[in-house]
N, C-alpha and C. Protein backbone atom coordinates (compact mmCIF):
# COMPACT_ATOMS: atom_id res chain seq x y z
N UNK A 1 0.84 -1.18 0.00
CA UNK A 1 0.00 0.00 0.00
C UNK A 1 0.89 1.25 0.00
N UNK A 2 0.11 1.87 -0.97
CA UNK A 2 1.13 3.44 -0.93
C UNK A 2 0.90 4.24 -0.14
N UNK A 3 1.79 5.04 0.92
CA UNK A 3 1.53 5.72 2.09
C UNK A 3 1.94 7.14 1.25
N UNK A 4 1.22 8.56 1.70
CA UNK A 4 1.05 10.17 1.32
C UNK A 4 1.09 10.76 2.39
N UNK A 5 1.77 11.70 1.99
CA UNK A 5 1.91 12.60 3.62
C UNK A 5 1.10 12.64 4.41
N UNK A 6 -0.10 13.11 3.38
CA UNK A 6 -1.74 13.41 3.84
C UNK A 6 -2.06 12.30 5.27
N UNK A 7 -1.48 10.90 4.60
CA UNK A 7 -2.11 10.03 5.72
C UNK A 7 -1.51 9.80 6.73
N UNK A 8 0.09 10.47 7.09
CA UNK A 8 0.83 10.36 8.31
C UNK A 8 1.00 11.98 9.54
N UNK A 9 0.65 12.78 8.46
CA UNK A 9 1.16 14.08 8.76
C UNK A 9 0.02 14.93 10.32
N UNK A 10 0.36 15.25 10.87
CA UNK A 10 0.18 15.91 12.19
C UNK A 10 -0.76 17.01 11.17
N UNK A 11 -2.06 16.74 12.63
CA UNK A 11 -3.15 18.24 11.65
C UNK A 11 -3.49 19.59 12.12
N UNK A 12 -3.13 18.89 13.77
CA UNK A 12 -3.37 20.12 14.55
C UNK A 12 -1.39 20.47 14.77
N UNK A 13 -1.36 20.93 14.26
CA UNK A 13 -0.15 22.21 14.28
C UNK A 13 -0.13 22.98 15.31
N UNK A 14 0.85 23.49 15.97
CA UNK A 14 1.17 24.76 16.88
C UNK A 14 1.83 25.79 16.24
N UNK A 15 1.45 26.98 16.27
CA UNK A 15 2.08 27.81 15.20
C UNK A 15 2.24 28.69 16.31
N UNK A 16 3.49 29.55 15.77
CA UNK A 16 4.17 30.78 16.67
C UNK A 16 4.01 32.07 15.42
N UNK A 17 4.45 33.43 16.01
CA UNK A 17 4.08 34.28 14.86
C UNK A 17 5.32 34.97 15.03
N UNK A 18 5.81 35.92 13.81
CA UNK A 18 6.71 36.58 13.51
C UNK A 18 7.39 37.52 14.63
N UNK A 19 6.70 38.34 14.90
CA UNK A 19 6.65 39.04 16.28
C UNK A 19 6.65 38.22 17.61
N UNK A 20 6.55 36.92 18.00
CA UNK A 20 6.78 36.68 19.17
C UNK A 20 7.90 36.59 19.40
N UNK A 21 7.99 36.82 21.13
CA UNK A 21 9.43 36.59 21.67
C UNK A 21 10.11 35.41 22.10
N UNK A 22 11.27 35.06 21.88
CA UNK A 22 11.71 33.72 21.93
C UNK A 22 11.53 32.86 23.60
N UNK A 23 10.74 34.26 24.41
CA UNK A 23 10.25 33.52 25.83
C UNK A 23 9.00 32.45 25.44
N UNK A 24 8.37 32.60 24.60
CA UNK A 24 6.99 32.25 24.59
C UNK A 24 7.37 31.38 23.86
N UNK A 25 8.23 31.04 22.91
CA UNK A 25 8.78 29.84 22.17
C UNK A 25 9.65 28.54 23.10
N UNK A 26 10.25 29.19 24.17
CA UNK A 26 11.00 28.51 25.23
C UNK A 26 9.96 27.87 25.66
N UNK A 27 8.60 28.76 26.50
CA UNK A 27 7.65 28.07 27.38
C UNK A 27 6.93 26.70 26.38
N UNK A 28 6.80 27.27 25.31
CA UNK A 28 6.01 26.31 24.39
C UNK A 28 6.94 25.12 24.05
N UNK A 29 8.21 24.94 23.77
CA UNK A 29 9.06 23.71 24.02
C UNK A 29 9.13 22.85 25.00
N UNK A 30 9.67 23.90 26.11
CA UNK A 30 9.34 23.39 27.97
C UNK A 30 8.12 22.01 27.79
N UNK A 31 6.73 22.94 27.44
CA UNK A 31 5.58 21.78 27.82
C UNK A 31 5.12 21.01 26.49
N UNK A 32 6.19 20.36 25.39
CA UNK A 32 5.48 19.52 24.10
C UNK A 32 6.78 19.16 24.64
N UNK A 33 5.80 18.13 23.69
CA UNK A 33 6.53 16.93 23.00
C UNK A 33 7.29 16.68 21.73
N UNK A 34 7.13 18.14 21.38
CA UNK A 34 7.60 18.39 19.87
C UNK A 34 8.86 19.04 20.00
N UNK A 35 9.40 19.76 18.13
CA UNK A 35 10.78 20.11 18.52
C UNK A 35 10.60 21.52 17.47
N UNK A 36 9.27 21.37 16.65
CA UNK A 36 9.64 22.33 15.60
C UNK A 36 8.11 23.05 15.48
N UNK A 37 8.81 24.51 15.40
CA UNK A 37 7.35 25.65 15.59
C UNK A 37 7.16 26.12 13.79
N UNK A 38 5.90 25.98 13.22
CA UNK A 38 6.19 26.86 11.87
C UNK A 38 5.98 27.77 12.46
N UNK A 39 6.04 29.09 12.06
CA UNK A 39 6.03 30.84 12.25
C UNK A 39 5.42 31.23 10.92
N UNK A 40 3.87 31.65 11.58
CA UNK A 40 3.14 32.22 10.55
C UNK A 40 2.78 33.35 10.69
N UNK A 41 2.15 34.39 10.08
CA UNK A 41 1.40 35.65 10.06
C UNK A 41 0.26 35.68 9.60
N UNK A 42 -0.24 35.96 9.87
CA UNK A 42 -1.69 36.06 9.07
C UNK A 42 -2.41 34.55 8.25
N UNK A 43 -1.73 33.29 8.95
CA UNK A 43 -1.73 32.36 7.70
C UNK A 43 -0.92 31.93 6.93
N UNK A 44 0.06 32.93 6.84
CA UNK A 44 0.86 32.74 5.80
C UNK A 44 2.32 32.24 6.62
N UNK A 45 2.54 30.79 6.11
CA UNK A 45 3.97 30.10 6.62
C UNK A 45 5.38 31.32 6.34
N UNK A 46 6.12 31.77 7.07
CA UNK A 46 7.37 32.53 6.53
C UNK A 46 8.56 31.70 7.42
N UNK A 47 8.57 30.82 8.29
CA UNK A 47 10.00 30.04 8.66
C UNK A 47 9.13 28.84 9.30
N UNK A 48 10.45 28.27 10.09
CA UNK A 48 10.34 27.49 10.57
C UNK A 48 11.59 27.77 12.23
N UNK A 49 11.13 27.68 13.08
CA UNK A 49 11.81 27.44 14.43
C UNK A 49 11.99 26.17 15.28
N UNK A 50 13.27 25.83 15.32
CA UNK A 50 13.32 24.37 15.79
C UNK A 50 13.64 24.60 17.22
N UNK A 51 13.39 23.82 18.06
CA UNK A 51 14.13 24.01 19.18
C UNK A 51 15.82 24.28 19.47
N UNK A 52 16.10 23.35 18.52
CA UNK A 52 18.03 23.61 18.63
C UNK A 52 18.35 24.96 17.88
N UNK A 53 17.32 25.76 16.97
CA UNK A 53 17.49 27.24 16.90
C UNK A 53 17.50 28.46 18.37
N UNK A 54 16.22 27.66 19.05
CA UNK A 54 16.24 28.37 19.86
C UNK A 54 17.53 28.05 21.07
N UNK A 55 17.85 27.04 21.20
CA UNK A 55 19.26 26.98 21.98
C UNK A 55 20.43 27.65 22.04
N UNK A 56 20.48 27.56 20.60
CA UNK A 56 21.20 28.77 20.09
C UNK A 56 21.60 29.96 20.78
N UNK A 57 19.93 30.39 20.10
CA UNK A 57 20.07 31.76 20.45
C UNK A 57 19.78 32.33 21.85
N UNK A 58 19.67 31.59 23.14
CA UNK A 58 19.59 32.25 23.88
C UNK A 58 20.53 31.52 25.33
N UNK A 59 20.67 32.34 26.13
CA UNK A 59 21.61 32.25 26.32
C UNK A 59 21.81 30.66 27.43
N UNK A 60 22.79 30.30 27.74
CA UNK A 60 23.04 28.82 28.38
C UNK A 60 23.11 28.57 30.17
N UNK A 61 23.39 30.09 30.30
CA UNK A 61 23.23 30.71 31.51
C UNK A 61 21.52 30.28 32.43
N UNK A 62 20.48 30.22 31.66
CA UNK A 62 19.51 30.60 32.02
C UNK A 62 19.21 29.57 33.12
N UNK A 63 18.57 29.90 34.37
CA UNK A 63 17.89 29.17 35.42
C UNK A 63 19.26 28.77 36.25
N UNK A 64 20.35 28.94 35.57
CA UNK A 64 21.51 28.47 36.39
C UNK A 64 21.67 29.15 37.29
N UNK A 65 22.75 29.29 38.37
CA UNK A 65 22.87 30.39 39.47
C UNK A 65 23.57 31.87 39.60
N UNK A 66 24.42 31.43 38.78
CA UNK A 66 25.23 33.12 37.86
C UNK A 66 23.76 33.39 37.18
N UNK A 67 22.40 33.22 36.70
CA UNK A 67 22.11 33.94 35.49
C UNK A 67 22.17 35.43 36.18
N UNK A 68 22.15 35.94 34.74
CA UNK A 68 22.43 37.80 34.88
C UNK A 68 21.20 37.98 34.44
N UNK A 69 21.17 39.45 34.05
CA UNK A 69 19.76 40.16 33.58
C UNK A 69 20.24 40.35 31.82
N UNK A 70 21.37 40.24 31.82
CA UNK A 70 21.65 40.08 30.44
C UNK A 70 21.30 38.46 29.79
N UNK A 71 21.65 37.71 30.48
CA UNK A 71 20.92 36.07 30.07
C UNK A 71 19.64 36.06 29.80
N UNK A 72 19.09 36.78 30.85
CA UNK A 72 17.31 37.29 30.66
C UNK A 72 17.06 37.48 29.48
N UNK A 73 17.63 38.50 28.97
CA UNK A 73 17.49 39.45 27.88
C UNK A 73 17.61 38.54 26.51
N UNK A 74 18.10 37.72 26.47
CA UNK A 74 18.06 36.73 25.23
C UNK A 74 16.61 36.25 25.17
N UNK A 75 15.83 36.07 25.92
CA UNK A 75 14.70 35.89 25.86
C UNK A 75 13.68 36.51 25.26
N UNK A 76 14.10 37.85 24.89
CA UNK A 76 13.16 39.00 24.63
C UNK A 76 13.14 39.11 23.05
N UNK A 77 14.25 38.51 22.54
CA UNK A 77 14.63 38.47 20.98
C UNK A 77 12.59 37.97 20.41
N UNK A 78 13.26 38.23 19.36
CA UNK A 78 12.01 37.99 17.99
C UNK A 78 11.88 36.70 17.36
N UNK A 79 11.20 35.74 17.62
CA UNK A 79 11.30 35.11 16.55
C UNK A 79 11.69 35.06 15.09
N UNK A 80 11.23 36.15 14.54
CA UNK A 80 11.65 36.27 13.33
C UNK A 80 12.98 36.28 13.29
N UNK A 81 14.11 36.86 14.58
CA UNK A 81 15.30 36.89 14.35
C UNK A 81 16.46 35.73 14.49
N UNK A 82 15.44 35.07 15.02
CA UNK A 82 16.17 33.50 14.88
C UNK A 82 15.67 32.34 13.71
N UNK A 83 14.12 32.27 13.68
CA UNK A 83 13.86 31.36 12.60
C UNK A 83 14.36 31.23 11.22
N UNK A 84 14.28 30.16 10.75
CA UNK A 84 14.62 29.49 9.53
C UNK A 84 13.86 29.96 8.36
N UNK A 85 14.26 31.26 7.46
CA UNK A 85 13.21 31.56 6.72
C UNK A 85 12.79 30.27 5.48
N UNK A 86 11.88 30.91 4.68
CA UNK A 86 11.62 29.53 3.49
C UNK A 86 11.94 28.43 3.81
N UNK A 87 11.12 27.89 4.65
CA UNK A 87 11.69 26.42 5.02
C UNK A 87 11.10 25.66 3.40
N UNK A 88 11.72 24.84 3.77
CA UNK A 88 11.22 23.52 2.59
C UNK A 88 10.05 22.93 2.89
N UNK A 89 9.02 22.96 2.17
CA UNK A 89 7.48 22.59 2.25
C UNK A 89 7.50 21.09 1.43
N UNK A 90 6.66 20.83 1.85
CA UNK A 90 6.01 19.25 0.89
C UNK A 90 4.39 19.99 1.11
N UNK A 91 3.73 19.09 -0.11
CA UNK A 91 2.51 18.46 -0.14
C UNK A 91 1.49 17.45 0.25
N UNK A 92 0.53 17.54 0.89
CA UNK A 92 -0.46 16.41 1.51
C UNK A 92 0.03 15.57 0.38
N UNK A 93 -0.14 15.85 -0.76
CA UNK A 93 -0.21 14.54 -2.06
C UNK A 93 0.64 13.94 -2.11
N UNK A 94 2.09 14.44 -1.91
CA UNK A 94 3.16 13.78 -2.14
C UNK A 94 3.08 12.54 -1.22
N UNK A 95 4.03 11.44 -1.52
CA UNK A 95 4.45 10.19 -1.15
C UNK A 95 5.45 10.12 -0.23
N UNK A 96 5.15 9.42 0.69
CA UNK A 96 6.32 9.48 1.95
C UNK A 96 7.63 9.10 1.51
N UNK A 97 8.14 8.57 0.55
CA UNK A 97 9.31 8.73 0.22
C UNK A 97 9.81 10.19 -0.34
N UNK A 98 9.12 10.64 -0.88
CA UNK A 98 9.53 11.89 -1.29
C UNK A 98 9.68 13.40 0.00
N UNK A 99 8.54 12.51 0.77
CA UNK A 99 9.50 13.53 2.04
C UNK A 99 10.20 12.83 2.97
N UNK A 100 10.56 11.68 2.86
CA UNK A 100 11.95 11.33 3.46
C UNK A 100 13.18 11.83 2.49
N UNK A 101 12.89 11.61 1.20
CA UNK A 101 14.25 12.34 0.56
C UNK A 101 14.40 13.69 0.72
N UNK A 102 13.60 14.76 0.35
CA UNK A 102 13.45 16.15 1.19
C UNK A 102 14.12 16.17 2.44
N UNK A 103 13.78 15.69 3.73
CA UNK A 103 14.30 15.67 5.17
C UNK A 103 15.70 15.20 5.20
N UNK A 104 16.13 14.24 4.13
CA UNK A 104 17.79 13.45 4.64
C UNK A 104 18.05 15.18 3.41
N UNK A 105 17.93 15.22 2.09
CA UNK A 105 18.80 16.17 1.04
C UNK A 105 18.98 17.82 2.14
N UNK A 106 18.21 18.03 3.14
CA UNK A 106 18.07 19.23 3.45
C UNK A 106 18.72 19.18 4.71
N UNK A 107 18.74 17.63 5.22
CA UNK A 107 19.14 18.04 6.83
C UNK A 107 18.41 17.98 7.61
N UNK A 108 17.13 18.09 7.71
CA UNK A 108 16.17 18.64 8.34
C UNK A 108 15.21 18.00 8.83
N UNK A 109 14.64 18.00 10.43
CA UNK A 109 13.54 17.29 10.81
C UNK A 109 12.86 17.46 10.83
N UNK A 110 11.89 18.35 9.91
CA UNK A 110 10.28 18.14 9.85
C UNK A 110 10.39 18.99 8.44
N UNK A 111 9.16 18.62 7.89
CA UNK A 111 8.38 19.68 6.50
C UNK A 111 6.91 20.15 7.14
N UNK A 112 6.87 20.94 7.11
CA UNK A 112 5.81 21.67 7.21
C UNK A 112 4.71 21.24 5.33
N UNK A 113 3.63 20.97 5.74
CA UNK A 113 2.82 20.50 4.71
C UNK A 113 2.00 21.15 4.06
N UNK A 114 2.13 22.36 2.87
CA UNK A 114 1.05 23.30 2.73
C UNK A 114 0.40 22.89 1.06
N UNK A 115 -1.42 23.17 1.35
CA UNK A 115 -1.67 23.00 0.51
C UNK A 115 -2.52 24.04 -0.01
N UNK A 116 -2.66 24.89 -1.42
CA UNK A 116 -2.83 26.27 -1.64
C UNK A 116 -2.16 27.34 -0.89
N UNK A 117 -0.87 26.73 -0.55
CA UNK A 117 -0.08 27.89 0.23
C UNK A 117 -0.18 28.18 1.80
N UNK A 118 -1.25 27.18 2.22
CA UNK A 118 -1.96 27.06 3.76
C UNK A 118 -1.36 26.06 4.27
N UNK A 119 -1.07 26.28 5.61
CA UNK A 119 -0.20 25.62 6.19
C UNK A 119 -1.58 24.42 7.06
N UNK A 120 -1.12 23.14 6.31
CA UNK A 120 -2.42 21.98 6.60
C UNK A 120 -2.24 21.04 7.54
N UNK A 121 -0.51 20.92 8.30
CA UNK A 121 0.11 19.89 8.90
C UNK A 121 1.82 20.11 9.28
N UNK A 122 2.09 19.09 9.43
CA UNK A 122 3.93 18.80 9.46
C UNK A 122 3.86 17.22 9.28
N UNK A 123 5.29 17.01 8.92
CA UNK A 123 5.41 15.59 9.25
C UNK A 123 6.97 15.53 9.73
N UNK A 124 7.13 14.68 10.44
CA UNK A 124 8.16 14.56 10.95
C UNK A 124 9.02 13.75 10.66
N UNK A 125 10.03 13.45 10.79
CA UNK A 125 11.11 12.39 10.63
C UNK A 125 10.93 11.09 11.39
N UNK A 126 9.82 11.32 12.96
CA UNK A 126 9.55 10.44 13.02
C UNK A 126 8.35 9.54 12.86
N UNK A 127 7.36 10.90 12.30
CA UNK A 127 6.05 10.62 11.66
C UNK A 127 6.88 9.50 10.57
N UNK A 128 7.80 9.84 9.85
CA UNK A 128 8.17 8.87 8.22
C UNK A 128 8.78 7.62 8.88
N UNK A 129 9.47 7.39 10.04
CA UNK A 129 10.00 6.19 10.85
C UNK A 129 8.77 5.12 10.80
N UNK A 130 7.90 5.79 12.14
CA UNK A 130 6.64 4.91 12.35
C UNK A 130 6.29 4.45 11.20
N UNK A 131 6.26 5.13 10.00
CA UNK A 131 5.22 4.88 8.67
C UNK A 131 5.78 3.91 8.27
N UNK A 132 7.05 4.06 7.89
CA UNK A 132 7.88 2.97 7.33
C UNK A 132 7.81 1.43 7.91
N UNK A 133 8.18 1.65 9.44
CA UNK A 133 8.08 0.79 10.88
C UNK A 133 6.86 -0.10 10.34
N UNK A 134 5.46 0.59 10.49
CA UNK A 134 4.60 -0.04 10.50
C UNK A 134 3.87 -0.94 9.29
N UNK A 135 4.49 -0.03 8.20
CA UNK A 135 4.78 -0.63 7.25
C UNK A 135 5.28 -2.24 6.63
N UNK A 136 6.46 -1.88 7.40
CA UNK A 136 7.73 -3.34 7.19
C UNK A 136 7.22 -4.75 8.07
N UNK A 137 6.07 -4.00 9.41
CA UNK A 137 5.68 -5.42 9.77
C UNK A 137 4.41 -5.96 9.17
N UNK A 138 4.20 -5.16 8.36
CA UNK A 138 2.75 -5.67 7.84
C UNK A 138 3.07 -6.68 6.64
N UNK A 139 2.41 -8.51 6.42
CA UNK A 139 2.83 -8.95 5.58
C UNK A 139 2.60 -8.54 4.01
């Protein structure tokens, strides 16, 4: 049986917006289970924010016992100033191999799934595992 994004891909999405601050992206990592925020406006997909972006960018200090008010202050940044612009999109239609080749050619653990330009899902790297997984035991 042929497996499509459509039928593995995550529907309810968490989306962050251009203007938020990378505190509200921290808190929203803190409590999921996930690793990757799209960043939309109005609807409209413009990056992608992974958690190891946000590591990055803020500082390593934080909650430790030195933190300063300058460690704080990494917190206050923009999303927009850390995310991943134009991320690489797939299609509900496409075939789960074709976004496993997308995810290994790019690097990257998740595609965001838009269809008419609307952001409809994600799938993950380990959304395409399970698929495969469940796949290989079926005779």
């Amino acid at each position: 049986m042929e497996l499509f994004v459509a039928d593995i891909m995550v529907t309810r999405v968490v989306t962050i917006e251009m203007d938020d601050r990378l505190a509200l992206a921290k808190e929203i990592f803190d409590q999921a289970s996930f690793h990757h925020l799209p960043v939309v406006d109005e609807g409209i997909l413009y990056g992608m924010l992974s958690e190891r972006d946000l590591l990055r960018a803020i500082s390593p200090h934080l909650g430790a016992i030195g933190e300063t008010n300058r460690d704080q202050e990494t917190l206050h940044k923009r999303v927009h100033q850390v995310m991943t612009r134009d991320p690489v999109t797939i299609s509900p239609h496409k075939r789960i191999d074709e976004a496993s080749e997308l995810i290994l050619k790019h690097g990257i653990g998740s595609l965001p799934v838009l269809e008419d330009g609307k952001l409809v899902g994600i799938v993950t790297w380990k959304d395409l595992l399970r698929a495969y997984s469940h796949s290989a035991s079926r005779p």
